[in-house]
C-alpha atoms as a PDB file:
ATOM      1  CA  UNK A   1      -9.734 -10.835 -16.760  1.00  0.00           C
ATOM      2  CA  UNK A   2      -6.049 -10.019 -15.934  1.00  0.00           C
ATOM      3  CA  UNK A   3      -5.178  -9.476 -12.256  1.00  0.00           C
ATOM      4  CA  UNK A   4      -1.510  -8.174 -11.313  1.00  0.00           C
ATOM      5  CA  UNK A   5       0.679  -8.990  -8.589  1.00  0.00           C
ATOM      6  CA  UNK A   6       3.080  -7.564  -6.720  1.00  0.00           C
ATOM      7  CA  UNK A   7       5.914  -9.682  -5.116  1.00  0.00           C
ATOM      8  CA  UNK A   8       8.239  -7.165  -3.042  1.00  0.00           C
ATOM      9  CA  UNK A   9      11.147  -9.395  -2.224  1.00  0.00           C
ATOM     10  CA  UNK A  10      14.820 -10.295  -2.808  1.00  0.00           C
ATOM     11  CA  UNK A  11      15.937 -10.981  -6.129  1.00  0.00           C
ATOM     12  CA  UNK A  12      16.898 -14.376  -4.594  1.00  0.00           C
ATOM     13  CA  UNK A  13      13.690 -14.904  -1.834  1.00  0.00           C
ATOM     14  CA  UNK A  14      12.215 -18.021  -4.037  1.00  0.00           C
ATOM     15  CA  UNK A  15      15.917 -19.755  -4.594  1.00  0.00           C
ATOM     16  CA  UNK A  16      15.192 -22.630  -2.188  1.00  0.00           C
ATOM     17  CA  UNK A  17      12.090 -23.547  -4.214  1.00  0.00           C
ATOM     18  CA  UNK A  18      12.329 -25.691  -7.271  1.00  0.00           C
ATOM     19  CA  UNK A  19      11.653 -24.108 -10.120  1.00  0.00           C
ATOM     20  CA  UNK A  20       8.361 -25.846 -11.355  1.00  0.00           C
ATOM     21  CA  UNK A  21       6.739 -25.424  -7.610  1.00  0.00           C
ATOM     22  CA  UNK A  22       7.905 -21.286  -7.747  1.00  0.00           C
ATOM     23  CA  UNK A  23       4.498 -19.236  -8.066  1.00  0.00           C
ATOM     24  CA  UNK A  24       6.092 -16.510  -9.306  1.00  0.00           C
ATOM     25  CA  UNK A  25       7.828 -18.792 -12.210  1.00  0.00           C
ATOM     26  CA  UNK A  26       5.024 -20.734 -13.038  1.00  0.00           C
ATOM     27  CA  UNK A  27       2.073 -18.511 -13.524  1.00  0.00           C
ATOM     28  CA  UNK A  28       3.519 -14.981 -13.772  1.00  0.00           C
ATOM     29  CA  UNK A  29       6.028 -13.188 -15.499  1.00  0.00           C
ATOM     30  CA  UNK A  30       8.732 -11.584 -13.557  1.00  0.00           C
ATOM     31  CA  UNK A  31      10.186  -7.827 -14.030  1.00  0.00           C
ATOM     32  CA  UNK A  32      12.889  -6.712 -12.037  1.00  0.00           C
ATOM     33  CA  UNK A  33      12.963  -3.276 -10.880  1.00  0.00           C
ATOM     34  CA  UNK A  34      15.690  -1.220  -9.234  1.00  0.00           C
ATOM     35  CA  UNK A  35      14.856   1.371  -6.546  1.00  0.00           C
ATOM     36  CA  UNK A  36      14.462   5.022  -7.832  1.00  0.00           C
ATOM     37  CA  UNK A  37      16.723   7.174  -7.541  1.00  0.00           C
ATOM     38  CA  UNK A  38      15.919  10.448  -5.668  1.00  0.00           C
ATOM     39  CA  UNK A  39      15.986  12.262  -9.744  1.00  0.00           C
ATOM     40  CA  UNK A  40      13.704   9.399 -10.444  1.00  0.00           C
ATOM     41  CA  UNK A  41      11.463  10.068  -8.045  1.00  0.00           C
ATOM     42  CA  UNK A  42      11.623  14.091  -8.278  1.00  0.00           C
ATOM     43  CA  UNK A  43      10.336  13.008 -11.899  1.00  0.00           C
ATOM     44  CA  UNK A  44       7.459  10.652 -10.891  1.00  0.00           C
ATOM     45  CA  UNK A  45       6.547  13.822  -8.148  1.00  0.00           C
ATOM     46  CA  UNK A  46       6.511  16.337 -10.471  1.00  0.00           C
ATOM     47  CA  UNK A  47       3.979  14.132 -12.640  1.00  0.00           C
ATOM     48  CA  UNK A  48       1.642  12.740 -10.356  1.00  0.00           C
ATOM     49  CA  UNK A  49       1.126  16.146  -8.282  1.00  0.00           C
ATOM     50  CA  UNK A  50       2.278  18.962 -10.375  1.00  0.00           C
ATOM     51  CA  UNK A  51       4.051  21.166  -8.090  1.00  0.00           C
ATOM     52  CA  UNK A  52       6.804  23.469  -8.802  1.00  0.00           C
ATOM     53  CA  UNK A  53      10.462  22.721  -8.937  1.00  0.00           C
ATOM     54  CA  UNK A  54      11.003  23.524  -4.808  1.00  0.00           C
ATOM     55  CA  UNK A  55       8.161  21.844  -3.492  1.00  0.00           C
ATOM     56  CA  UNK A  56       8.441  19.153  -5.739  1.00  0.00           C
ATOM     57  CA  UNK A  57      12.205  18.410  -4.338  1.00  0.00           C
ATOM     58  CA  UNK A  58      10.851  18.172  -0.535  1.00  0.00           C
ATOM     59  CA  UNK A  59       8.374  16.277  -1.815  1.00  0.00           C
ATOM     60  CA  UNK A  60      10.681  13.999  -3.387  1.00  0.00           C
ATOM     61  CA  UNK A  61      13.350  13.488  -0.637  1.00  0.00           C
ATOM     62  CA  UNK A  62      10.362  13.079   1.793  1.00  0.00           C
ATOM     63  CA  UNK A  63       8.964  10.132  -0.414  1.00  0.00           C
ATOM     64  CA  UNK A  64      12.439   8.750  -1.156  1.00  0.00           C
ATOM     65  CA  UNK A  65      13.094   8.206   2.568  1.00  0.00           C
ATOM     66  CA  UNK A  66       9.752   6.714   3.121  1.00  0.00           C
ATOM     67  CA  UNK A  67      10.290   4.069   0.762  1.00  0.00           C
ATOM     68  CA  UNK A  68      13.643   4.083   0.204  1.00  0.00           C
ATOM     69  CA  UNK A  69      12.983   4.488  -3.867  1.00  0.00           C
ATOM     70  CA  UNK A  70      10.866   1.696  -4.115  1.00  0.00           C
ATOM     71  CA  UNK A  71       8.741   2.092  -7.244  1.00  0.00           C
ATOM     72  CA  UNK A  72       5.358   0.165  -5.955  1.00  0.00           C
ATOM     73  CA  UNK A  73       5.332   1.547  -2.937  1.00  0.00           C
ATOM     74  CA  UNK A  74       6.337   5.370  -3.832  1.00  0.00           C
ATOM     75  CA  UNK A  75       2.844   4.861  -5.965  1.00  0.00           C
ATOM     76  CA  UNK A  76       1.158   3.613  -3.318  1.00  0.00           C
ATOM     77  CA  UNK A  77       2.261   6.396  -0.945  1.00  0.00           C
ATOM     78  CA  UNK A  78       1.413   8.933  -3.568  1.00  0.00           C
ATOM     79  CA  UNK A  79      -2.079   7.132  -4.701  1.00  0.00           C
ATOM     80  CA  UNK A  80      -2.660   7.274  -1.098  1.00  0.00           C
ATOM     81  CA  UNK A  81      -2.029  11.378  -0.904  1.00  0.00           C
ATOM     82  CA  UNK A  82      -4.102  12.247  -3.908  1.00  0.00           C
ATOM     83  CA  UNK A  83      -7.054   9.815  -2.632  1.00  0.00           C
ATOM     84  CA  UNK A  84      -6.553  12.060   0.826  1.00  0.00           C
ATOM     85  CA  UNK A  85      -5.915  15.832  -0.956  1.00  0.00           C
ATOM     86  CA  UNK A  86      -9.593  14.794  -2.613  1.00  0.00           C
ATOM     87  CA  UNK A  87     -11.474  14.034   0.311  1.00  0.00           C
ATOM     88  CA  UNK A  88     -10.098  17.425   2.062  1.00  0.00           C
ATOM     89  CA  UNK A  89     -11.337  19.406  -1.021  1.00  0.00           C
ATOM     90  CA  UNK A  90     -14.305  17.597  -0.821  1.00  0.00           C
ATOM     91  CA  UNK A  91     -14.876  18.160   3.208  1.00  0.00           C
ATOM     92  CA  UNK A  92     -13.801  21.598   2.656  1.00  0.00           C
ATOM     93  CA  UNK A  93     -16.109  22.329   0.338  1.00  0.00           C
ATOM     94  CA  UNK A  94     -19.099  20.949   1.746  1.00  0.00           C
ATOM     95  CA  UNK A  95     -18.427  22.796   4.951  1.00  0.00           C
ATOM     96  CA  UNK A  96     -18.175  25.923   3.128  1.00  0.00           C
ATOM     97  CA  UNK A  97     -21.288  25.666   1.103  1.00  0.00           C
ATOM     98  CA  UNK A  98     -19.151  25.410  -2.249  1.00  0.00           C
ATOM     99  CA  UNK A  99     -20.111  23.007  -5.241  1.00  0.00           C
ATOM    100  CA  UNK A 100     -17.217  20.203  -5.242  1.00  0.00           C
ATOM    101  CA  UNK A 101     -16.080  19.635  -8.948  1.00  0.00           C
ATOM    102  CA  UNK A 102     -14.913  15.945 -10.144  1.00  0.00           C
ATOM    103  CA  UNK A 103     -12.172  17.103 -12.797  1.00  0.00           C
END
């Protein structure tokens, strides 16, 4: 089974650890990722909750304040939202006598 893990740190956080005693360089393999920029992160809006092109940019600068174009926690934020929009259409539905669907 393959697990992943997130390390949300400074390009340079392990330096004062020896190489061989470094987690992150011993057992795991290390990608680098730059912050989003707020185009990047109109993009990964669009996708995850297809809104238009207006909604979609407050969206966007909203998120990209929140987490400052940080990709693992932008998909947090937004995993988070959809997780939340679901259980309101659920709630919603049940109060209103309405058959939830799954899809």
């Amino acid at each position: 089974m393959n697990y992943s893990i997130c390390f949300s740190a400074k390009p340079d956080f392990f330096a004062g650890t020896k190489a061989l005693a470094d987690p992150a360089v011993r057992f795991y393999t290390k990608f680098y990722l730059e912050p989003f920029t707020l185009q990047e992160t109109l993009e990964y809006a669009r996708a995850v909750f297809s809104l238009l092109l207006e909604i979609s940019e407050k969206v966007a600068t909203w998120l990209q304040e929140k987490t400052l174009g940080h990709p693992y926690f932008l998909a947090c934020i937004c995993k988070h939202l959809m997780a939340t929009e679901k259980q309101i259409e659920r709630t919603s539905s049940k109060q209103h006598g309405l058959q939830y669907s799954t899809n």
